[in-house]
Protein backbone atom coordinates (compact mmCIF):
# COMPACT_ATOMS: atom_id res chain seq x y z
CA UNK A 1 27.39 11.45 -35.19
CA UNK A 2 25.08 14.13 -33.86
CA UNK A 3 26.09 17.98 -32.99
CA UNK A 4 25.79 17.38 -29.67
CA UNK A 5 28.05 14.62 -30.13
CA UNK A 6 30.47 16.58 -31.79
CA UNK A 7 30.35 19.65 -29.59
CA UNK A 8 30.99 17.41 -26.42
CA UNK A 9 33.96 15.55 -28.30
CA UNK A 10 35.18 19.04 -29.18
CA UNK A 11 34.70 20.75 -25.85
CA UNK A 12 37.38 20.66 -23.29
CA UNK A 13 37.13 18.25 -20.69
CA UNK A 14 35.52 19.07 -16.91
CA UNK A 15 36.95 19.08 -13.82
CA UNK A 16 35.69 17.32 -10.82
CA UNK A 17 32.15 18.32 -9.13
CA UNK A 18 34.21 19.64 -6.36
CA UNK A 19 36.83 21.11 -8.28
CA UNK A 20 33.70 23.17 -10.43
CA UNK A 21 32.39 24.44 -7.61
CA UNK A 22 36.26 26.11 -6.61
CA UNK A 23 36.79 27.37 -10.19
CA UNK A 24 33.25 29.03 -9.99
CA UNK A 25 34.06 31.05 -6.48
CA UNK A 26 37.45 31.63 -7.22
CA UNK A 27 35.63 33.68 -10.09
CA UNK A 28 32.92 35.26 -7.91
CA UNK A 29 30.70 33.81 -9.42
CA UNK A 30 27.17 33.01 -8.30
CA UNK A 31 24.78 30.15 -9.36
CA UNK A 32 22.37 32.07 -10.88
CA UNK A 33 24.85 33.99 -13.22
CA UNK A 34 26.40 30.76 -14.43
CA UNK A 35 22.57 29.36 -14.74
CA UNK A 36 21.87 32.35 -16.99
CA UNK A 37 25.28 32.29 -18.84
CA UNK A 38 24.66 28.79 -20.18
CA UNK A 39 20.74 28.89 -20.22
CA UNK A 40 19.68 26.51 -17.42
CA UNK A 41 17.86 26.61 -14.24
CA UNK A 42 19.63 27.15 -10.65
CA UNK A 43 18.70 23.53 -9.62
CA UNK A 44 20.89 22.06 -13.09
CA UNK A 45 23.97 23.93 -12.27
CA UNK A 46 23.42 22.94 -8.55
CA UNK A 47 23.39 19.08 -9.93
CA UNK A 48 26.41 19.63 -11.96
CA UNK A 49 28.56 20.73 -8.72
CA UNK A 50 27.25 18.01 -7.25
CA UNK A 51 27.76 15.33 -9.66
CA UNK A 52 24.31 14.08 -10.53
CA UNK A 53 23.69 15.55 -13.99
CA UNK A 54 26.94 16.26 -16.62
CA UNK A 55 26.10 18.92 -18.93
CA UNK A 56 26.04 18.06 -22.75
CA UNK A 57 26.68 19.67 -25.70
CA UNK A 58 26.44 23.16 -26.38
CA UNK A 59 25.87 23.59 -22.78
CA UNK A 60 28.88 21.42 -21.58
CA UNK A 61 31.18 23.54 -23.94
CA UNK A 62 29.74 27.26 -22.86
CA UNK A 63 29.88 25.90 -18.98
CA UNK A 64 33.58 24.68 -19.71
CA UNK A 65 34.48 27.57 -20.96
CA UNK A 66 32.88 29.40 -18.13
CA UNK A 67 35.19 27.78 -15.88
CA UNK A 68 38.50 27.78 -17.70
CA UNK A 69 40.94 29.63 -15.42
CA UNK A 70 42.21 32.80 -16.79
CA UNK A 71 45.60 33.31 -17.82
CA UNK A 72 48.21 34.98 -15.55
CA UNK A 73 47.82 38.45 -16.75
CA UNK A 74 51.33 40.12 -17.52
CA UNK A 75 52.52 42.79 -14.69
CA UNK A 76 51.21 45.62 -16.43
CA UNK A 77 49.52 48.53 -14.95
CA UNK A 78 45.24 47.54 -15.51
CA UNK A 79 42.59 50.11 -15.42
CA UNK A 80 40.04 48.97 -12.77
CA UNK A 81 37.57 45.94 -13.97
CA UNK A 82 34.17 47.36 -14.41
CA UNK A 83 31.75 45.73 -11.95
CA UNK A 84 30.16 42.74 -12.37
CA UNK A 85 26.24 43.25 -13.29
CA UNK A 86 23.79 41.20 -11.66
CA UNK A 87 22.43 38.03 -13.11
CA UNK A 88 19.00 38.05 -14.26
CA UNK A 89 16.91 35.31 -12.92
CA UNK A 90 17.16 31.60 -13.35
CA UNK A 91 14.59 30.59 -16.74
CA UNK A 92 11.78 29.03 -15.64
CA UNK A 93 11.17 25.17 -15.32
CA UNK A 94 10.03 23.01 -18.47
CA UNK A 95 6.29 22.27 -18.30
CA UNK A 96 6.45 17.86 -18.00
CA UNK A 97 4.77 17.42 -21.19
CA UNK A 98 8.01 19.28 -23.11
CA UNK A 99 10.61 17.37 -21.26
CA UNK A 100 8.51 14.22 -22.26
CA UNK A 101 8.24 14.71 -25.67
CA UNK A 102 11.50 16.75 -26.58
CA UNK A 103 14.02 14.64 -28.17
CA UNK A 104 18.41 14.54 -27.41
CA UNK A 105 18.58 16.95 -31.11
CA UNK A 106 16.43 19.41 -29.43
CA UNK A 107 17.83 22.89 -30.06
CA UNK A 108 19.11 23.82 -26.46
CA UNK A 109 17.00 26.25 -24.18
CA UNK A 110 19.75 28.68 -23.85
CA UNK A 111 19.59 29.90 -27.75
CA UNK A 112 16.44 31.79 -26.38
CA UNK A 113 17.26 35.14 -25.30
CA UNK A 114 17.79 35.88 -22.07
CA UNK A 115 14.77 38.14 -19.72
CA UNK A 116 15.89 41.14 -18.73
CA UNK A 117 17.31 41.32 -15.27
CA UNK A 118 14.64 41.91 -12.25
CA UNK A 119 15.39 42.93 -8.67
CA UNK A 120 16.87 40.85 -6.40
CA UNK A 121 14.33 39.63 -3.61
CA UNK A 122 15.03 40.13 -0.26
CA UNK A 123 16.71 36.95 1.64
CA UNK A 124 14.17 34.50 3.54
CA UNK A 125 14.41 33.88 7.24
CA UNK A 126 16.16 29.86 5.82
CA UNK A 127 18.93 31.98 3.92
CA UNK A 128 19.87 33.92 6.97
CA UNK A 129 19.76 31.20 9.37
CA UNK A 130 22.00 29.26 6.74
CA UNK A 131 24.28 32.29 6.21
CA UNK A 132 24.51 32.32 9.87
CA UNK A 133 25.39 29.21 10.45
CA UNK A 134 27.69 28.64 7.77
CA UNK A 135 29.80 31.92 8.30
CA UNK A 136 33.36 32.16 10.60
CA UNK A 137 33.12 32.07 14.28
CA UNK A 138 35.25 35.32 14.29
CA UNK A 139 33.49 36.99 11.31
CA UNK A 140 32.14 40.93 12.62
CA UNK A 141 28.24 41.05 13.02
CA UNK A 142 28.09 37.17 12.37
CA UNK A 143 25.89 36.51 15.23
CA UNK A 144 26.47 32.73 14.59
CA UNK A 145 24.06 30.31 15.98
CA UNK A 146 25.33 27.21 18.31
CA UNK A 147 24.76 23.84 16.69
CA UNK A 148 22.20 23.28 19.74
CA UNK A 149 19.84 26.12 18.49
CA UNK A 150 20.80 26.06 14.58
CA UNK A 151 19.75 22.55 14.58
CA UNK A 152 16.59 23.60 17.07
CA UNK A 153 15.64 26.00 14.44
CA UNK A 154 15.90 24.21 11.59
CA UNK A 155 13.70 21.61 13.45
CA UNK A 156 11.23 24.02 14.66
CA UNK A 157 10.60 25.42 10.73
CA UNK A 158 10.48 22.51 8.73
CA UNK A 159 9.77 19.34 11.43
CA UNK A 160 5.34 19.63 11.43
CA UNK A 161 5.10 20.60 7.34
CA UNK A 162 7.59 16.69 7.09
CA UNK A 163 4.89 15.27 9.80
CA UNK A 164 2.24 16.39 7.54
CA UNK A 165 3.85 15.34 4.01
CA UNK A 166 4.43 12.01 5.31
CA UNK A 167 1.33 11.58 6.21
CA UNK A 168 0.57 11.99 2.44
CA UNK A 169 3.31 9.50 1.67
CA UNK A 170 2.37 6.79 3.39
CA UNK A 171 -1.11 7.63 5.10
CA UNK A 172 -0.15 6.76 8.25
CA UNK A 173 0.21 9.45 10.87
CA UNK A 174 2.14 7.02 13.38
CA UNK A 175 5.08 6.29 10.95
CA UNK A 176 5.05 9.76 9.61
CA UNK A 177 5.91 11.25 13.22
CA UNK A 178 8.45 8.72 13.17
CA UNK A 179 9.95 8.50 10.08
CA UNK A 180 10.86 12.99 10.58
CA UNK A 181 12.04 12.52 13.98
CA UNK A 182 14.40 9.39 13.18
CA UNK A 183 15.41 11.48 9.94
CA UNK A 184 16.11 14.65 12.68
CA UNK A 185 17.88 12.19 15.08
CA UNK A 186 20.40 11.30 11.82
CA UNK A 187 20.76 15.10 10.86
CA UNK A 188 22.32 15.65 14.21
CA UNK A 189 24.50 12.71 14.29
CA UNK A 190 25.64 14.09 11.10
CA UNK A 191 25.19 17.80 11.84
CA UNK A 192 28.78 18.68 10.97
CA UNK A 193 27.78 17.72 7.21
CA UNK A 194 24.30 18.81 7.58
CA UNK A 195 25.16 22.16 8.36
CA UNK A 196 27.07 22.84 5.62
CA UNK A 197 24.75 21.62 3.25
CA UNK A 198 23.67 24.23 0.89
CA UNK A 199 19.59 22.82 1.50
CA UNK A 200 19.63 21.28 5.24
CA UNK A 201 15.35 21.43 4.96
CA UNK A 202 15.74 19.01 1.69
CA UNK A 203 18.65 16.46 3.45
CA UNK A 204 16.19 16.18 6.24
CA UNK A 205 13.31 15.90 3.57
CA UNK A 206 14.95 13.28 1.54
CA UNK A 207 16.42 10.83 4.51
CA UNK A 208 12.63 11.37 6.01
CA UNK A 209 10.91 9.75 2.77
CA UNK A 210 13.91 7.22 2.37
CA UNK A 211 12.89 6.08 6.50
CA UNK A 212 8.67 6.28 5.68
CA UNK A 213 9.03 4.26 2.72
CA UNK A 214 11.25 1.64 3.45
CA UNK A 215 9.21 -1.90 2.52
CA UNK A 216 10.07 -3.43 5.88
CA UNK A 217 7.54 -1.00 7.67
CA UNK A 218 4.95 -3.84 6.04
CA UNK A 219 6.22 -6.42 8.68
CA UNK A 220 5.41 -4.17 11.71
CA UNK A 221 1.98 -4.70 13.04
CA UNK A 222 1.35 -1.25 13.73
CA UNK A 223 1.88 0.14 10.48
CA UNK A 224 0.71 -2.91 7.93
CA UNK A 225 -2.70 -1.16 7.22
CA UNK A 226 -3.18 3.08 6.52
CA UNK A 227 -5.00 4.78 8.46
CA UNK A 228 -8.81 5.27 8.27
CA UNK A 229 -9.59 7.52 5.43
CA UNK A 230 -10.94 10.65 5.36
CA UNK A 231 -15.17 10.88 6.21
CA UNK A 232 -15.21 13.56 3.18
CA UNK A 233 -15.81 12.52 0.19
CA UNK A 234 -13.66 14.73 -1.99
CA UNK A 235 -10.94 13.97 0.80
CA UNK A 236 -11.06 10.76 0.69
CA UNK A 237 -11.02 9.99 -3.00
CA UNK A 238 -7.61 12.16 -3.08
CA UNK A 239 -6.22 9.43 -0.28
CA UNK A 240 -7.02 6.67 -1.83
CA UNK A 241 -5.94 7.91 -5.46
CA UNK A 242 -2.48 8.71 -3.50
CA UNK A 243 -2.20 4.92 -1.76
CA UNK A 244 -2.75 3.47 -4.95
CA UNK A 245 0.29 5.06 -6.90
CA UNK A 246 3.26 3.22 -7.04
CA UNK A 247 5.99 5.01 -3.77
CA UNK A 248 8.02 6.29 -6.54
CA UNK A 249 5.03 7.82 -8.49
CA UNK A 250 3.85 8.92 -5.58
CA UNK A 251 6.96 10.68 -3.89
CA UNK A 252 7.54 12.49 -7.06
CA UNK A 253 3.44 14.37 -7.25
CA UNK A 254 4.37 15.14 -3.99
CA UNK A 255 7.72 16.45 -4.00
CA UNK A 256 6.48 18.56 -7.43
CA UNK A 257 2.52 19.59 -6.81
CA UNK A 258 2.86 19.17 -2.66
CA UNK A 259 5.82 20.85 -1.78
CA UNK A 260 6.56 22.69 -4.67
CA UNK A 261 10.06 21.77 -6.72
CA UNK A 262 11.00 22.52 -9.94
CA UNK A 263 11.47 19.08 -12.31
CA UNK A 264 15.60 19.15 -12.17
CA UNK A 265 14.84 19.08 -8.57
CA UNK A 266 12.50 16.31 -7.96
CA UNK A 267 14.38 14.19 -10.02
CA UNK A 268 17.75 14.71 -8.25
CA UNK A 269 16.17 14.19 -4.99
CA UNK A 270 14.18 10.86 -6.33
CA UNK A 271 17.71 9.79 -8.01
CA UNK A 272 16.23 9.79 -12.03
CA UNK A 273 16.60 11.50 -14.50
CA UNK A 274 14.23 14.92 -15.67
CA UNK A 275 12.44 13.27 -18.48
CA UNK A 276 11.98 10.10 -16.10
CA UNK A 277 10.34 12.21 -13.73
CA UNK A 278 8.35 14.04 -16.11
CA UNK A 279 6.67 10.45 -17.20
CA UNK A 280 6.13 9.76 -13.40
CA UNK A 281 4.73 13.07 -12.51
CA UNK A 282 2.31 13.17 -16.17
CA UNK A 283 1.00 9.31 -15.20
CA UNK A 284 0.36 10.35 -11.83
CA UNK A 285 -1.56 12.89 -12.79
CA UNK A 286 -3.76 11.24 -14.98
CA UNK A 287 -4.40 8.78 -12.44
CA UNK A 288 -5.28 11.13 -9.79
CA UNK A 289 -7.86 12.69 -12.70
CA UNK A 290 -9.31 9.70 -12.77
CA UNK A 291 -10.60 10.02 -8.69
CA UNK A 292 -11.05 13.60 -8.74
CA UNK A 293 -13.84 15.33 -11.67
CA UNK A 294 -12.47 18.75 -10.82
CA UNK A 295 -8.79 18.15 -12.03
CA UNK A 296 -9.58 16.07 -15.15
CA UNK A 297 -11.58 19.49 -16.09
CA UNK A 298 -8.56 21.38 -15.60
CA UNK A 299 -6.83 21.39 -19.49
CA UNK A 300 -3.89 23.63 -18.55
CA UNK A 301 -1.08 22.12 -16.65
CA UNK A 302 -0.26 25.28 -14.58
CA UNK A 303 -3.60 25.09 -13.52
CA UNK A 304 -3.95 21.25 -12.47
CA UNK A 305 -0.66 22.04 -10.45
CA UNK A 306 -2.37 24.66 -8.65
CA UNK A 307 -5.58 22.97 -7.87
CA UNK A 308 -3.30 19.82 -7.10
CA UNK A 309 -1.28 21.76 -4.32
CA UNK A 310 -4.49 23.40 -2.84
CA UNK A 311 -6.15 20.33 -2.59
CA UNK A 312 -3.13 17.93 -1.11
CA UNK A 313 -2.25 21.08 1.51
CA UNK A 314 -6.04 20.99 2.67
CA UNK A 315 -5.77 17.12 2.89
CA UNK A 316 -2.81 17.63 4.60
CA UNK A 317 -4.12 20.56 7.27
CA UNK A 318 -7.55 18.93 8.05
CA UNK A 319 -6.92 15.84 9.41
CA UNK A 320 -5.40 15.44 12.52
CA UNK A 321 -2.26 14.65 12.36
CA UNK A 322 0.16 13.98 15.08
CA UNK A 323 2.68 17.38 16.59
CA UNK A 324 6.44 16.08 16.73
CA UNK A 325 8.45 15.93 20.01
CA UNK A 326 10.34 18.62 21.05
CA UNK A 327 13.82 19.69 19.57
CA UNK A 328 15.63 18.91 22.91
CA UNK A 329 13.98 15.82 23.66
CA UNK A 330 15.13 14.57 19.31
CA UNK A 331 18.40 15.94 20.56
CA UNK A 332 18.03 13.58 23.51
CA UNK A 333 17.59 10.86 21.64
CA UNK A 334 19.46 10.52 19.13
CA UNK A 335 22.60 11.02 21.67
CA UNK A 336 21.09 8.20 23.50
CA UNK A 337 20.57 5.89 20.34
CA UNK A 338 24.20 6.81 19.23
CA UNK A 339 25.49 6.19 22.96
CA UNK A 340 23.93 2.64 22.78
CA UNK A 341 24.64 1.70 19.46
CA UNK A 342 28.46 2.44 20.37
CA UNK A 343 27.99 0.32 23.66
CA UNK A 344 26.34 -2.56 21.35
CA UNK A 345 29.51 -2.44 19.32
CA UNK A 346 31.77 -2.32 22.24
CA UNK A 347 30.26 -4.96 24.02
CA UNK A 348 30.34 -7.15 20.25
CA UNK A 349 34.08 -6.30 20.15
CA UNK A 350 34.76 -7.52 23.78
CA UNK A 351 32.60 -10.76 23.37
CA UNK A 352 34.40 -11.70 19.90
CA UNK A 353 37.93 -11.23 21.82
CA UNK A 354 36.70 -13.79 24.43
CA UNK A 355 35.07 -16.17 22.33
CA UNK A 356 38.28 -16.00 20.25
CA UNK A 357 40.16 -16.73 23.39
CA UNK A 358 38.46 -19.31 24.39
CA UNK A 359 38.86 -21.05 21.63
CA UNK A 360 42.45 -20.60 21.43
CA UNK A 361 42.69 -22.22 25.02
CA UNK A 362 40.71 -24.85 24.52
CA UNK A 363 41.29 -26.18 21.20
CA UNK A 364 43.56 -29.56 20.62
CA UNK A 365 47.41 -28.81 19.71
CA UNK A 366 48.24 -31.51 18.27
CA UNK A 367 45.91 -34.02 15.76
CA UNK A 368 43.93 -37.33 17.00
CA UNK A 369 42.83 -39.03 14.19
CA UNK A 370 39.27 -40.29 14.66
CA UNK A 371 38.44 -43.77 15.87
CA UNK A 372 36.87 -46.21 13.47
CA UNK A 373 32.92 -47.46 13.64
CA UNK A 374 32.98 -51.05 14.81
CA UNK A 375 32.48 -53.81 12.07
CA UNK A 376 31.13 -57.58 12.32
CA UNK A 377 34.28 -60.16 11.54
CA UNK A 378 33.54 -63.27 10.03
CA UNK A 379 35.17 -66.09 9.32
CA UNK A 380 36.21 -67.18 12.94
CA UNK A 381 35.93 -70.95 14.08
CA UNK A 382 33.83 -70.98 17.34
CA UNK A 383 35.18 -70.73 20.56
CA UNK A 384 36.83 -74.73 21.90
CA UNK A 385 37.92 -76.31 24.92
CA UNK A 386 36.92 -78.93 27.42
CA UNK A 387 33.82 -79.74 27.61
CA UNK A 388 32.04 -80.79 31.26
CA UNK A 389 32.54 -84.90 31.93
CA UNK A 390 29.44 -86.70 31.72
CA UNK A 391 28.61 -89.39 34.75
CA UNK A 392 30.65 -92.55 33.04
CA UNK A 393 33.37 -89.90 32.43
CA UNK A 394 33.71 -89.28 36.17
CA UNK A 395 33.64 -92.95 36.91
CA UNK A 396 36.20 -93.86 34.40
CA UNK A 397 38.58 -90.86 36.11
CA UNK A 398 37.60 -92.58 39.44
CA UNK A 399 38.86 -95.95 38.32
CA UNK A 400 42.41 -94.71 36.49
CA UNK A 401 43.08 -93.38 39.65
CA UNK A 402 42.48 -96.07 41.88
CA UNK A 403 44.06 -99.09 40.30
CA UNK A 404 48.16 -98.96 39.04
CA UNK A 405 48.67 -99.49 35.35
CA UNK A 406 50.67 -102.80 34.92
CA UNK A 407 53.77 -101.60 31.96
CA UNK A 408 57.30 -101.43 32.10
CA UNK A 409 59.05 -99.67 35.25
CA UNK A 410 59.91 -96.24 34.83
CA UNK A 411 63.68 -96.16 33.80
CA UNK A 412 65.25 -93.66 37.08
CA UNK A 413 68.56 -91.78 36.20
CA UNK A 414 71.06 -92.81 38.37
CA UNK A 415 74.34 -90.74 39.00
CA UNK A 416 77.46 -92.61 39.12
């Protein structure tokens, strides 16, 4: 048995995702001070609360014991608890190649000592509009945002950089428009979860690439072949080194070189594990190299990831790719689509109750039994009778009639 075997079969057991996240607020706790208690990123503690990843080990027994309620304190005048000091920042993410080639009796990443604690940055225009959004209608100085414009802002900030990342995907500027505004229309139908989501610009992201992927897209005529590549030839060899990767291969250098993801994050949002993402993400690589002389120079990994993002952003910005619709007229419809898909299902209901009927009025109530196919008989004499008088038939009638037999008289009955 290994010692992370033992520590996990020593370690107190976990309570649900949902029930992690409680214990953690109940303690006033943020993410990134239980990321740098147990030595992980942001992104893994996020997964744990979510229930994608399950900490192991040394790390399941120090994030256990992180969230072990507190006994009830006896009633005893307490001096005041000290404050809490800020969290330093979340460790940095694991080059690929480490995850790759690190092994499950790797010493965990949390034995290295922790950097010392920087200032906190100051909250992005996303953040507010989230805190907005998610805080109480009658909060003071909440300013909160209607669903209308939350959603219209959210749209507005993350809708053309999806148009153009799609394009990447599946190098077709038709189905990329499409595949972000059907993933917008499904974000409002579900805008009472999306809302609430702690990364609204990733659901959209993720049900966007789930849409421009799908296989089926290959039996529509208007998106069987990409479009024309690029007239450049650096461009164009970047295009075609993206079409020929595999969708998973290629969702994953995206999500990780395009947009910009750490690896615990790519591979929650592509459902696999870190290390499984790692090999995607190193294979891509080296087959992108392979088209492109400038990367394959490139020794350093930081460095390929650099010239990687510069060069799929410029693919992305210079060619022409389509401007979504307006928020209102996404709005629009996806209140229409819902509106007729509830109609369709209506309408299904109603024809099922009369077809049922139907056949409850005109089926048979009691049982016929089926009539039996006709068979030869044989075995019957054929048909007999009289048979027509010949001409010396006729004349011996004629001549029995005409003349009186000579015999004995007929005896009459005589009453007395």
């Amino acid at each position: 048995m290994t010692r992370s075997t033992t520590d996990e079969a020593a370690a107190p057991p976990l309570p649900s995702p949902k029930e992690r996240r409680r214990l953690r607020e109940a303690k006033s706790l943020s993410e990134e001070q239980v990321a740098a208690a147990v030595g992980v990123t942001r992104a893994t503690v996020r997964s744990w609360e979510t229930g994608r990843m399950s900490p192991r080990g040394r790390k399941r027994a120090l994030y256990a014991k992180l969230l072990a309620p507190e006994p009830a304190a006896p009633p005893t005048t307490a001096p005041p608890a000290p404050p809490v000091p800020t969290a330093p920042p979340p460790a940095p993410p694991v080059a690929p190649e480490a995850i790759v080639k690190a092994t499950p009796e790797a010493p965990a990443q949390a034995q290295t000592p922790a950097p010392a604690p920087a200032p906190a940055a100051p909250p992005t225009e996303a953040a507010k509009a989230e805190a907005q959004a998610e805080a109480p209608a009658g909060a003071p100085g909440a300013g909160r945002l209607s669903p209308a414009a939350a959603f219209d802002e959210l749209y507005a900030r993350t809708a053309p950089g999806l148009v153009r990342q799609g394009y990447l995907l599946t190098g077709r500027r038709a189905l990329a428009r499409e595949s972000v505004e059907h993933a917008f229309q499904l974000a409002w139908q579900r805008w009472p979860e999306v809302a609430v989501d702690r990364d609204p610009a990733g659901w959209v992201r993720a049900a966007a690439y789930e849409y421009a992927m799908s296989p089926w897209h290959r039996l529509r005529r208007a998106h069987r072949h990409p479009d024309v590549p690029p007239t450049e030839p650096g461009k164009q060899a970047l295009f075609e080194a993206l079409l020929d990767l595999p969708p998973a291969y290629r969702r994953t250098l995206l999500l990780y070189d395009g947009v910009g993801l750490d690896l615990p994050e790519t591979a929650a949002e592509t459902e696999a594990s870190t290390p499984a993402a790692a090999g995607r993400l190193m294979t891509a690589r080296a087959a992108v190299a392979e088209r492109l002389p400038e990367l394959a120079d490139v020794a350093s990994p930081a460095e390929q990831s650099a010239l990687l993002h510069a060069r799929l952003g410029g693919l992305a910005r210079a060619e022409h790719v389509p401007v979504p619709r307006p928020a209102r007229a996404v709005r629009t419809g996806s209140e229409n689509k819902a509106r007729l898909w509830t109609r369709t299902a209506v309408a299904g209901v109603a024809l099922l109750i009369a077809v049922t009927g139907l056949t409850l009025h005109t089926a048979p109530t009691h049982y016929e039994p089926p009539i039996s196919p006709p068979e030869r008989v044989g075995g019957v004499p054929p048909r007999g009778g009289p048979q027509k008088l010949t001409a010396q038939d006729l004349k011996l009638q004629k001549s029995l009639s005409e003349q009186l037999a000579h015999g004995p008289e007929r005896l009459v009955p005589q009453l007395k």
